[in-house]
C-alpha atoms as a PDB file:
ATOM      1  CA  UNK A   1      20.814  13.577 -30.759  1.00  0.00           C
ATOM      2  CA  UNK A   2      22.435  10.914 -29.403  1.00  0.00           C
ATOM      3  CA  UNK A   3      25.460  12.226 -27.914  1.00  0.00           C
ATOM      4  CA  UNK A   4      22.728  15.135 -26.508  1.00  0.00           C
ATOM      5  CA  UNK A   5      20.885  12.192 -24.475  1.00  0.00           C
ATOM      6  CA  UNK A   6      24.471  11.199 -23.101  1.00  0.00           C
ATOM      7  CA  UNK A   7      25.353  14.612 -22.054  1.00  0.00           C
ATOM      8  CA  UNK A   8      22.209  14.560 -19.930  1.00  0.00           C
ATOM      9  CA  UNK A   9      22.009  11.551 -18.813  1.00  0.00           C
ATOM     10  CA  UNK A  10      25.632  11.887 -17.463  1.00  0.00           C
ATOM     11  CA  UNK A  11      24.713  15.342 -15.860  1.00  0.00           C
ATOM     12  CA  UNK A  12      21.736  13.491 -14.377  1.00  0.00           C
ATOM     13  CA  UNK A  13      23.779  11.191 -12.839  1.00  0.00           C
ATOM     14  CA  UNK A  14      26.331  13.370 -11.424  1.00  0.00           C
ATOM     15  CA  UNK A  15      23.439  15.654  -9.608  1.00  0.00           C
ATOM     16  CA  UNK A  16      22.418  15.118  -6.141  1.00  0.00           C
ATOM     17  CA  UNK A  17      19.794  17.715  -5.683  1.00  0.00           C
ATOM     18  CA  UNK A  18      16.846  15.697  -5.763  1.00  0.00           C
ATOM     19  CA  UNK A  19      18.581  12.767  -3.878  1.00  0.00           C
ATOM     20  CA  UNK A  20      17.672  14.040  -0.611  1.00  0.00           C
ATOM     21  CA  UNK A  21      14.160  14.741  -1.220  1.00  0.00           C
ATOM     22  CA  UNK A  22      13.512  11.076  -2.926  1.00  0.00           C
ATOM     23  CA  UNK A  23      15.079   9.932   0.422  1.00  0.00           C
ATOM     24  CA  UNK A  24      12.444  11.965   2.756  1.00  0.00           C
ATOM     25  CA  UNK A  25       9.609  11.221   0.294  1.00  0.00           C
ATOM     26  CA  UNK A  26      10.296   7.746   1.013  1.00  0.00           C
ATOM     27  CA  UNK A  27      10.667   7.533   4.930  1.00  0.00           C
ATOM     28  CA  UNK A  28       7.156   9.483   4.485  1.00  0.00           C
ATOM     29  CA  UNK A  29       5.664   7.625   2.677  1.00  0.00           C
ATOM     30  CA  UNK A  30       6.988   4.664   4.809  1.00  0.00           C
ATOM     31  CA  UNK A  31       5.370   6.986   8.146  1.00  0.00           C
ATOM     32  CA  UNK A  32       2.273   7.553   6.702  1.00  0.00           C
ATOM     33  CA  UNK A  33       2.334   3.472   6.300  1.00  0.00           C
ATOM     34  CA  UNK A  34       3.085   2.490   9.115  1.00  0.00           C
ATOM     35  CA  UNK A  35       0.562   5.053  10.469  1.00  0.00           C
ATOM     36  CA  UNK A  36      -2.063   3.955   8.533  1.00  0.00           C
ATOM     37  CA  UNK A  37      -1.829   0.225   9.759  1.00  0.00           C
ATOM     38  CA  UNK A  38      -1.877   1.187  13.473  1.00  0.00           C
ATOM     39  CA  UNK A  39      -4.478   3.196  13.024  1.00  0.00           C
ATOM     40  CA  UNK A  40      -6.381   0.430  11.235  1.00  0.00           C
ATOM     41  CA  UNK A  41      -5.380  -1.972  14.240  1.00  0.00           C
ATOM     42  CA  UNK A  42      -6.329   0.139  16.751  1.00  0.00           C
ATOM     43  CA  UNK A  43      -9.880   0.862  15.334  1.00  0.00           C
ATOM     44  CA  UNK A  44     -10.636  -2.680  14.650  1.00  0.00           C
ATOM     45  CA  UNK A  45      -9.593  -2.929  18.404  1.00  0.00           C
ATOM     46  CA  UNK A  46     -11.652  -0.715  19.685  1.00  0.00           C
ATOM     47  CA  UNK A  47     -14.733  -1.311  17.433  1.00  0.00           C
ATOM     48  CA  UNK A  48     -14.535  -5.111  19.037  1.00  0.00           C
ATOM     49  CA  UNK A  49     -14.689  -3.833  22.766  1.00  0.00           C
ATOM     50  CA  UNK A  50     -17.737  -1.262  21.844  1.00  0.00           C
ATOM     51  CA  UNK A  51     -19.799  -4.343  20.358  1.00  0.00           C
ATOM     52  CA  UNK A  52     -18.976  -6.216  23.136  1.00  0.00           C
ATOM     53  CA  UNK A  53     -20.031  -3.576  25.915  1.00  0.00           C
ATOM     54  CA  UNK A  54     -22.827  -2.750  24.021  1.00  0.00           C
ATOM     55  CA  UNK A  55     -24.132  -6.185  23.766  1.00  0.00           C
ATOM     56  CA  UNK A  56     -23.182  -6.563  27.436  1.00  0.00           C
ATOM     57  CA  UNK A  57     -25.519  -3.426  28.120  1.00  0.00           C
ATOM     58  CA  UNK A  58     -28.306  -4.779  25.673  1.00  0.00           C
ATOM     59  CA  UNK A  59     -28.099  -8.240  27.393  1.00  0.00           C
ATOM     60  CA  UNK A  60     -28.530  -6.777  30.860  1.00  0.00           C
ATOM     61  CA  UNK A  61     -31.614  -4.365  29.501  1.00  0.00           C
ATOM     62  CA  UNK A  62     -33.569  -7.710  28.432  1.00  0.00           C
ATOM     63  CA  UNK A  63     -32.522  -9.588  31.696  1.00  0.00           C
ATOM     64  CA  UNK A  64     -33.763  -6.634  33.871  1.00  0.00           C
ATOM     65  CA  UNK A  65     -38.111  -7.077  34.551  1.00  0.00           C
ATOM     66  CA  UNK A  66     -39.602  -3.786  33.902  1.00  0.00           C
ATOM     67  CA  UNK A  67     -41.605  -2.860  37.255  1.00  0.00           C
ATOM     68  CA  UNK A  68     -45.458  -3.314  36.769  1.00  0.00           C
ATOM     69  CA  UNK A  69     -47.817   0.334  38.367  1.00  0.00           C
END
């Protein structure tokens, strides 16, 4: 049994197959990251300058008389 584990693990070592596809898995997963985080930033961003107009456009509403008949 032993020897059997050595044979495979030294055959495991030697093969390069999957190399290549742990590689891209990882700049992926580094993408997708990266992605993520702008995405988050940018939101946040843009969530902040909505509140703002809108509480620009709500202040102006209550600032602006409503004309009596």
């Amino acid at each position: 049994m032993r020897n059997f584990l050595k044979k495979t693990f030294a055959r495991l070592m030697k093969d390069e197959k999957g190399v290549t596809l742990v590689e891209y898995g990882i700049a992926l997963t580094l993408a997708v990251l990266v992605g993520v985080g702008a995405l988050t930033t940018l939101g946040e961003n843009v969530d902040a300058e909505m509140t703002q107009a809108s509480d620009v456009l709500t202040d102006n509403d209550a600032a602006t008389p409503t004309p009596t008949p």
